[in-house]
Structure formats: structure tokens, C-alpha cells
PDB file of N, CA and C in Angstrom:
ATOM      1  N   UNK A   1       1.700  32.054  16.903  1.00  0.00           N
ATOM      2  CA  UNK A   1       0.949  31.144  17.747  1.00  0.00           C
ATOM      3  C   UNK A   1      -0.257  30.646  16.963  1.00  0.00           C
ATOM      4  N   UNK A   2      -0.647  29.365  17.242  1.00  0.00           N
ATOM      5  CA  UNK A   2      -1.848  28.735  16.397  1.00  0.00           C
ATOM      6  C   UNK A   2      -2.556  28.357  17.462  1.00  0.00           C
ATOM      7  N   UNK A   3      -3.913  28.676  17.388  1.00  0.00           N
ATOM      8  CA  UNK A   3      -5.107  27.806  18.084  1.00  0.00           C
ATOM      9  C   UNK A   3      -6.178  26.785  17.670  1.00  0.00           C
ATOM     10  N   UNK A   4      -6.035  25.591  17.866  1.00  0.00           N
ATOM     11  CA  UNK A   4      -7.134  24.740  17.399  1.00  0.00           C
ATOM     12  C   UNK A   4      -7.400  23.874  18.517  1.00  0.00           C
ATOM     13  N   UNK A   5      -8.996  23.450  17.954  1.00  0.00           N
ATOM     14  CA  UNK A   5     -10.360  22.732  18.468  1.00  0.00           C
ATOM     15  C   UNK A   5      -9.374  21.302  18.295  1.00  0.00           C
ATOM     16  N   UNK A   6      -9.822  20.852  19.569  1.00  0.00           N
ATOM     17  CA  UNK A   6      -9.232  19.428  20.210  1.00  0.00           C
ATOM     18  C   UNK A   6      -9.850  18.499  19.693  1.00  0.00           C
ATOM     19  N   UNK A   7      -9.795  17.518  18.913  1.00  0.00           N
ATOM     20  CA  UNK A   7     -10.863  16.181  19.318  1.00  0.00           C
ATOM     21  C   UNK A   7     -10.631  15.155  19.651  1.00  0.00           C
ATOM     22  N   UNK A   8      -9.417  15.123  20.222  1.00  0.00           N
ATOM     23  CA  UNK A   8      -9.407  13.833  21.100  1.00  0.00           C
ATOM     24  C   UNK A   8      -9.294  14.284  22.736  1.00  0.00           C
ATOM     25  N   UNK A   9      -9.833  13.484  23.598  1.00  0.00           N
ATOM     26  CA  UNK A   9     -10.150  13.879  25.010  1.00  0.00           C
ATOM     27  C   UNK A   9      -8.765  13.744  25.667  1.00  0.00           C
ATOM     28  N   UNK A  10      -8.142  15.018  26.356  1.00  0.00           N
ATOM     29  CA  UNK A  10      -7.633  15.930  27.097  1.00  0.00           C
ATOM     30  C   UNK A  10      -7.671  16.055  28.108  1.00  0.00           C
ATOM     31  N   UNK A  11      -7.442  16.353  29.034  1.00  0.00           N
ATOM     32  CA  UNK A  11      -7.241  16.919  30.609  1.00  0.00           C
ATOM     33  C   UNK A  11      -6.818  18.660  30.472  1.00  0.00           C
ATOM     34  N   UNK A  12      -7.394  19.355  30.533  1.00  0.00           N
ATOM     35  CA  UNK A  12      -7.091  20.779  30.602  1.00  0.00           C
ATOM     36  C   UNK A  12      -5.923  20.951  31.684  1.00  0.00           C
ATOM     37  N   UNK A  13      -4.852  21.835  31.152  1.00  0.00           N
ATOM     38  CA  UNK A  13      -3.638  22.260  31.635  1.00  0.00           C
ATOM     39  C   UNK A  13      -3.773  23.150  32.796  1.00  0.00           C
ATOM     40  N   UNK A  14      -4.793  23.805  33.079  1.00  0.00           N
ATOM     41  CA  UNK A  14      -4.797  25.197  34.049  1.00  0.00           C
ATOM     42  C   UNK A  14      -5.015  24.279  35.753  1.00  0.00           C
ATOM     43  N   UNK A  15      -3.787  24.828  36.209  1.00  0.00           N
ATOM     44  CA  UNK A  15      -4.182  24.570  37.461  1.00  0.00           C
ATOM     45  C   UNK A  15      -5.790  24.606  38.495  1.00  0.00           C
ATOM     46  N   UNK A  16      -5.854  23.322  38.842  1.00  0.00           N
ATOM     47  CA  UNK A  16      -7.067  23.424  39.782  1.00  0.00           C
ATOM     48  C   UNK A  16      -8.132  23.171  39.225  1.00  0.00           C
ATOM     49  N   UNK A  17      -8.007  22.995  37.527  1.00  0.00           N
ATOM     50  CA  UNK A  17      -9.398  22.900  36.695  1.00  0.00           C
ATOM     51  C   UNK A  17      -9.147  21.196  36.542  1.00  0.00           C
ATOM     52  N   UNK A  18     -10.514  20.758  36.456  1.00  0.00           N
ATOM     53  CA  UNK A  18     -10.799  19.346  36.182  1.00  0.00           C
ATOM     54  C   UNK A  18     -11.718  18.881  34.773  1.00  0.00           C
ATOM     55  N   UNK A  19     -11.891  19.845  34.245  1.00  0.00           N
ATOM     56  CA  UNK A  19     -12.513  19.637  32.682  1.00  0.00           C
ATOM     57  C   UNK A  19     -11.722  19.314  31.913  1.00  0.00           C
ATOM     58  N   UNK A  20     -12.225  18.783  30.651  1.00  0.00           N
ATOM     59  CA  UNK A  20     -11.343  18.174  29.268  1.00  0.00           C
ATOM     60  C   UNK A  20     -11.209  19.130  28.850  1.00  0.00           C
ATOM     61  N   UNK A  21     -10.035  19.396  27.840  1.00  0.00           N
ATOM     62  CA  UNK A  21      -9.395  20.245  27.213  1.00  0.00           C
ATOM     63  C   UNK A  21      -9.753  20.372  25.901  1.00  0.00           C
ATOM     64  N   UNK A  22     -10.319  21.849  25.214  1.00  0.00           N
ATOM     65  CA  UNK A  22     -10.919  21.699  24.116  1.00  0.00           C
ATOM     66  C   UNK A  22     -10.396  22.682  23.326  1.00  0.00           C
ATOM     67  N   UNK A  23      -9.371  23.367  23.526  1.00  0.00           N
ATOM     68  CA  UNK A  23      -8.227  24.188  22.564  1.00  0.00           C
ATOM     69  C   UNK A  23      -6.866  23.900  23.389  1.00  0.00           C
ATOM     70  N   UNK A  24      -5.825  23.731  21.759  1.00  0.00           N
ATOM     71  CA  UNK A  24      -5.015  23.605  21.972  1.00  0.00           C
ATOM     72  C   UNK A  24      -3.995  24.755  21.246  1.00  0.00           C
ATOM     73  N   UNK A  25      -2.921  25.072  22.013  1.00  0.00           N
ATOM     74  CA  UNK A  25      -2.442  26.779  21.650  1.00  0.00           C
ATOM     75  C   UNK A  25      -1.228  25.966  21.532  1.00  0.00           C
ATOM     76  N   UNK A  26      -0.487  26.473  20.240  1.00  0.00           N
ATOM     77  CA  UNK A  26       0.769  25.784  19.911  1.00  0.00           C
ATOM     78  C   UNK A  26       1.797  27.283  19.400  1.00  0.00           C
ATOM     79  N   UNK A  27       2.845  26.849  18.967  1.00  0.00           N
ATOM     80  CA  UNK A  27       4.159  28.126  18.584  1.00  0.00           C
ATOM     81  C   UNK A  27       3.690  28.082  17.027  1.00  0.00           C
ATOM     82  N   UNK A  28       4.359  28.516  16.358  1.00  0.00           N
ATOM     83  CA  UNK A  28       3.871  28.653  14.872  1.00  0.00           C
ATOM     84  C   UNK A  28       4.647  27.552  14.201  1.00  0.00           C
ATOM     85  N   UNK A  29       6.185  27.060  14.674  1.00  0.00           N
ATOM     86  CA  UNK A  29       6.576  25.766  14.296  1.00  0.00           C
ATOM     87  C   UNK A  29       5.568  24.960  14.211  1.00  0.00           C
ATOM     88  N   UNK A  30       4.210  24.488  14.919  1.00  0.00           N
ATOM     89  CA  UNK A  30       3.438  23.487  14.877  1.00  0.00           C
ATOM     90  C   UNK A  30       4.079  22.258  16.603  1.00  0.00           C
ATOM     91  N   UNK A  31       4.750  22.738  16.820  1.00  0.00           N
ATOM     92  CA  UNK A  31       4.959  21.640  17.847  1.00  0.00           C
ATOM     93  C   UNK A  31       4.713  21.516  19.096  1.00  0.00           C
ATOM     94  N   UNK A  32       3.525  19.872  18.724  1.00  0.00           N
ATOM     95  CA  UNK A  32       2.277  20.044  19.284  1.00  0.00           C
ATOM     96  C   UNK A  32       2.695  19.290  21.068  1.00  0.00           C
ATOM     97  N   UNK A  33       4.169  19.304  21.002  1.00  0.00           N
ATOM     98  CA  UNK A  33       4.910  18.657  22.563  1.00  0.00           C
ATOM     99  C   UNK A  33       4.961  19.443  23.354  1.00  0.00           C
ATOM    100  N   UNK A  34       5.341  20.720  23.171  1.00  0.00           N
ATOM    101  CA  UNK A  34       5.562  22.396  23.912  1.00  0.00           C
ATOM    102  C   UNK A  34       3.783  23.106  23.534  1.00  0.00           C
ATOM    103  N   UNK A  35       3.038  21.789  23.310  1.00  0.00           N
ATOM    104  CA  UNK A  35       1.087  23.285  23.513  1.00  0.00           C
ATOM    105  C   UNK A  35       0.832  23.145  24.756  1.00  0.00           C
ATOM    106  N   UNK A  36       0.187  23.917  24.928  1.00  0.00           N
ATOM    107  CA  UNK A  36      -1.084  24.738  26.162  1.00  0.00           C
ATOM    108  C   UNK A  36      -2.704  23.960  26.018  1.00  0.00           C
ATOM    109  N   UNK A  37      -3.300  22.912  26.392  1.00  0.00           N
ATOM    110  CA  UNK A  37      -4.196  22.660  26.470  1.00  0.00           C
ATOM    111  C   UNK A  37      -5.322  23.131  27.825  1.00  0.00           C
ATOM    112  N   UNK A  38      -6.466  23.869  26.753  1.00  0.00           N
ATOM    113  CA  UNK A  38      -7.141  24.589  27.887  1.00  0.00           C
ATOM    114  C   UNK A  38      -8.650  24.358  27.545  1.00  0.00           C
ATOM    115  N   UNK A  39      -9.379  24.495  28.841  1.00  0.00           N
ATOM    116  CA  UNK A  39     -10.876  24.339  28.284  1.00  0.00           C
ATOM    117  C   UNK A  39     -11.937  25.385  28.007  1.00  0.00           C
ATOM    118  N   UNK A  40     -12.720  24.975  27.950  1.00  0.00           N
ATOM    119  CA  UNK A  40     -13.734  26.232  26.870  1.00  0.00           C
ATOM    120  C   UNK A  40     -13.739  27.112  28.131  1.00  0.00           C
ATOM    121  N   UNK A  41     -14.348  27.075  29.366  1.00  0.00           N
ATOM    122  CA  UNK A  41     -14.140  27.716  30.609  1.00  0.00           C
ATOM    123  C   UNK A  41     -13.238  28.522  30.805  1.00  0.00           C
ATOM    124  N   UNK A  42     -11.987  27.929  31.342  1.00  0.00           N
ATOM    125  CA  UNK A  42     -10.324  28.736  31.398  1.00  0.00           C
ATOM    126  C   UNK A  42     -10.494  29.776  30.151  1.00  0.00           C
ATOM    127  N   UNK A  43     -10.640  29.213  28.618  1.00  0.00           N
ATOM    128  CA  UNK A  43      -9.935  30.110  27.877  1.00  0.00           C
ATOM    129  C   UNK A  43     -10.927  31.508  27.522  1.00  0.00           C
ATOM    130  N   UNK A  44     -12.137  31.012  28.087  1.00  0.00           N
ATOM    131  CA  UNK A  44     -13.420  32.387  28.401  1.00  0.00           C
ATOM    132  C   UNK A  44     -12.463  33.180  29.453  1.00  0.00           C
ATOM    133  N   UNK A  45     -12.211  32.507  30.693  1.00  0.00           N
ATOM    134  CA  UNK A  45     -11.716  33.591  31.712  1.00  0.00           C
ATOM    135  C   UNK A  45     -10.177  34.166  31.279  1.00  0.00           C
ATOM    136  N   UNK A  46      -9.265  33.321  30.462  1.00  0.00           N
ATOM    137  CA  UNK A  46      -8.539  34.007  30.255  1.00  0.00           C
ATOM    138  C   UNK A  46      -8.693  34.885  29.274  1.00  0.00           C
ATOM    139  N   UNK A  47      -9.697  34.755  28.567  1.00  0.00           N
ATOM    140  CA  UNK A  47      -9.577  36.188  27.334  1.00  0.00           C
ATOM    141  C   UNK A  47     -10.202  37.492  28.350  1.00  0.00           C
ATOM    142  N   UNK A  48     -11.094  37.119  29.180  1.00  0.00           N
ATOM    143  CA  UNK A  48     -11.551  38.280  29.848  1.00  0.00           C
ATOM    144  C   UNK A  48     -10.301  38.971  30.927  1.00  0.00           C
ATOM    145  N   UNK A  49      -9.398  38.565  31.231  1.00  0.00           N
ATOM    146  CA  UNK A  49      -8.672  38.945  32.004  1.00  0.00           C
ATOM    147  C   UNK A  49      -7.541  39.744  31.322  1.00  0.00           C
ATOM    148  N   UNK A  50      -7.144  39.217  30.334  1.00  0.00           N
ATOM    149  CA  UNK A  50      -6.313  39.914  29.229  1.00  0.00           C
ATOM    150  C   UNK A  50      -6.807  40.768  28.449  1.00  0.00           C
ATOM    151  N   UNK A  51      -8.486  40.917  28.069  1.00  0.00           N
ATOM    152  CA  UNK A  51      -9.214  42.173  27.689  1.00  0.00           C
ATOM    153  C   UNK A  51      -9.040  43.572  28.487  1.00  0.00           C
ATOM    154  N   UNK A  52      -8.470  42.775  29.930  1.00  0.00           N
ATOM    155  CA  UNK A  52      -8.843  43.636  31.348  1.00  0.00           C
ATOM    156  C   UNK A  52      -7.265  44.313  30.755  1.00  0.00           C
ATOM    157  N   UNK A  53      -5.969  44.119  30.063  1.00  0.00           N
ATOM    158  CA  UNK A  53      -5.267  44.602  30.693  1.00  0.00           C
ATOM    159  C   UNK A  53      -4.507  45.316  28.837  1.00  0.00           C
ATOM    160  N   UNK A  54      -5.222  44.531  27.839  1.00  0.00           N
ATOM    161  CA  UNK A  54      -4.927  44.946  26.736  1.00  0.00           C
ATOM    162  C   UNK A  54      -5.892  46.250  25.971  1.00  0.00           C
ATOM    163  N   UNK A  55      -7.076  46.141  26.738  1.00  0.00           N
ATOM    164  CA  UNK A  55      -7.553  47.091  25.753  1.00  0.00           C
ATOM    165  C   UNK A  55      -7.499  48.231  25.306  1.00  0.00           C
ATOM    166  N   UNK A  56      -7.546  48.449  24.019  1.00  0.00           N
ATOM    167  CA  UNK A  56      -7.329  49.513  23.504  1.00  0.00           C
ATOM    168  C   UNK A  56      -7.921  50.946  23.682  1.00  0.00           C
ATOM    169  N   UNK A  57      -7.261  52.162  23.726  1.00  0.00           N
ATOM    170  CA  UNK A  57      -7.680  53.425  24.004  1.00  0.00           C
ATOM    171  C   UNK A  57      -8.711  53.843  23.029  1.00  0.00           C
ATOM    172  N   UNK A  58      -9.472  54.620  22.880  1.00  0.00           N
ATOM    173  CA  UNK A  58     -10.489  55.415  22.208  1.00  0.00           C
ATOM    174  C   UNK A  58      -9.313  56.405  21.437  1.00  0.00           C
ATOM    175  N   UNK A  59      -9.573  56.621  20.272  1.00  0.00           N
ATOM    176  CA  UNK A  59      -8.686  57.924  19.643  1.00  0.00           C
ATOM    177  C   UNK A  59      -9.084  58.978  20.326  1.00  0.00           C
ATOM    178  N   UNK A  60      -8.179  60.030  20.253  1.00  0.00           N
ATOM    179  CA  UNK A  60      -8.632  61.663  20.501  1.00  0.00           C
ATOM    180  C   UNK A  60      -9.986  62.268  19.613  1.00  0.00           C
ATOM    181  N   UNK A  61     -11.099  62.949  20.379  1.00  0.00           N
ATOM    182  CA  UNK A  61     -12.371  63.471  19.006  1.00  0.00           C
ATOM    183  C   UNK A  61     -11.408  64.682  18.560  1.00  0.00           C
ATOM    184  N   UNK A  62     -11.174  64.842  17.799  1.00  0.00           N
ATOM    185  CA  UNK A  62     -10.587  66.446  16.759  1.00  0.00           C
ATOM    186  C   UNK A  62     -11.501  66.835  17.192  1.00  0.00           C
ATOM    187  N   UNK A  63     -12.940  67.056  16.912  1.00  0.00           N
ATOM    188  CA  UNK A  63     -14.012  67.984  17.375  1.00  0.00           C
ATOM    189  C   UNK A  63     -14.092  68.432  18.815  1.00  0.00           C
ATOM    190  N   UNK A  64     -13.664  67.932  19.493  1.00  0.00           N
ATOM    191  CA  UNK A  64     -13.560  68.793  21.061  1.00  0.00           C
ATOM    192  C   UNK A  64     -12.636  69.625  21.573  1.00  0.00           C
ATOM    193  N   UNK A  65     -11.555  70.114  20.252  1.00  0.00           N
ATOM    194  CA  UNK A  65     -10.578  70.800  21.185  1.00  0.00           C
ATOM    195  C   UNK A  65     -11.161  72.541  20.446  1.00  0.00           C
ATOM    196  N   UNK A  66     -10.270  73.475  20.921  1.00  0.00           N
ATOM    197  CA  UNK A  66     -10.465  75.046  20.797  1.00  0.00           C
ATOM    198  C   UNK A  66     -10.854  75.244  18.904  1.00  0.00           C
ATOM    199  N   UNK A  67     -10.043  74.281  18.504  1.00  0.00           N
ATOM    200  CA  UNK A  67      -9.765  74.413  17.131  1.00  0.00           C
ATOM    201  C   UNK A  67     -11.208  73.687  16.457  1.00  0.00           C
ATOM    202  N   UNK A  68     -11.720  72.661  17.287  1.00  0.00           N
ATOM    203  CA  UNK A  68     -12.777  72.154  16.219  1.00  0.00           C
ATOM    204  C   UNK A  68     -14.191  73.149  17.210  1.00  0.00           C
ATOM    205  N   UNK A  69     -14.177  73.888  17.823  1.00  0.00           N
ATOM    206  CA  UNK A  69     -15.059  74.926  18.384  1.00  0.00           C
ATOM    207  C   UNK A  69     -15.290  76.475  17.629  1.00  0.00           C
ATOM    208  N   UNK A  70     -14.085  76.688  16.746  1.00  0.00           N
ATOM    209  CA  UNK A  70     -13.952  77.825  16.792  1.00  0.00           C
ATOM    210  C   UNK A  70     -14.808  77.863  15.131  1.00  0.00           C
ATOM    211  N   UNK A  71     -14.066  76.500  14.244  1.00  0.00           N
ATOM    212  CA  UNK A  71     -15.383  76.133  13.421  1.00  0.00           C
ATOM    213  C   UNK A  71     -16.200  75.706  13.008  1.00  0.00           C
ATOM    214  N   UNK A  72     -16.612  75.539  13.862  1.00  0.00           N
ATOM    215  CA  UNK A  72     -18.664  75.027  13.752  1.00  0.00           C
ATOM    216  C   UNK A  72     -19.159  76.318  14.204  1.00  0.00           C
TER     217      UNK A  72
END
């Protein structure tokens, strides 16, 4: 997938939104007939919503189990 900065004026794709469209999300072919045009707005709320459901776990601390107690 490729993302680039729009510069010609757009209509943003997301339902219900009425702003110009200022990224455009394409396949890695480049073909720019099948993109996603979205605006600076939408693509703030959509990264926060997908932060909500991708983020990553914390590793395990080695230092908190019986074994990292027994040497310190």
C-alpha cells in the first residue's frame, strides 16, 4: 500500500465527511482508479481507532519472575 499528499482538490471519500481530501492510499501496483481519498481529519481518527485495536503488547520483564528474584 502507498500513501501520498494530494494536490489537486478532492472531495474526501469517508462517509458523512464534507472536507477536501488530502491523502491518497493506493495498492502497491500504483493504481490511482481503485485509491481511498481521505482527509487530514478522517485519517487522524482512523489511525486512532486502529491504534485502539492493533497495539502492541509490552514484552514479559525477565526480572519479575522467581528466577530473576532469587538473583539479585
Amino acid at each position: 500500500m502507498q500513501v501520498a499528499k494530494l494536490s489537486v482538490k478532492t472531495k474526501c471519500e469517508m462517509p458523512l465527511c464534507k472536507n477536501n481530501a488530502a491523502y491518497q492510499f493506493c495498492a502497491d501496483n500504483g493504481d490511482k482508479l481503485n485509491s481511498l481519498n481521505l482527509c487530514e481529519d478522517c485519517v487522524k481518527e482512523l489511525y486512532r481507532q486502529i491504534g485502539k485495536l492493533l497495539t502492541p503488547k509490552s514484552p514479559k520483564n525477565i526480572l519479575s519472575g522467581k528466577r530473576g528474584k532469587e538473583s539479585v
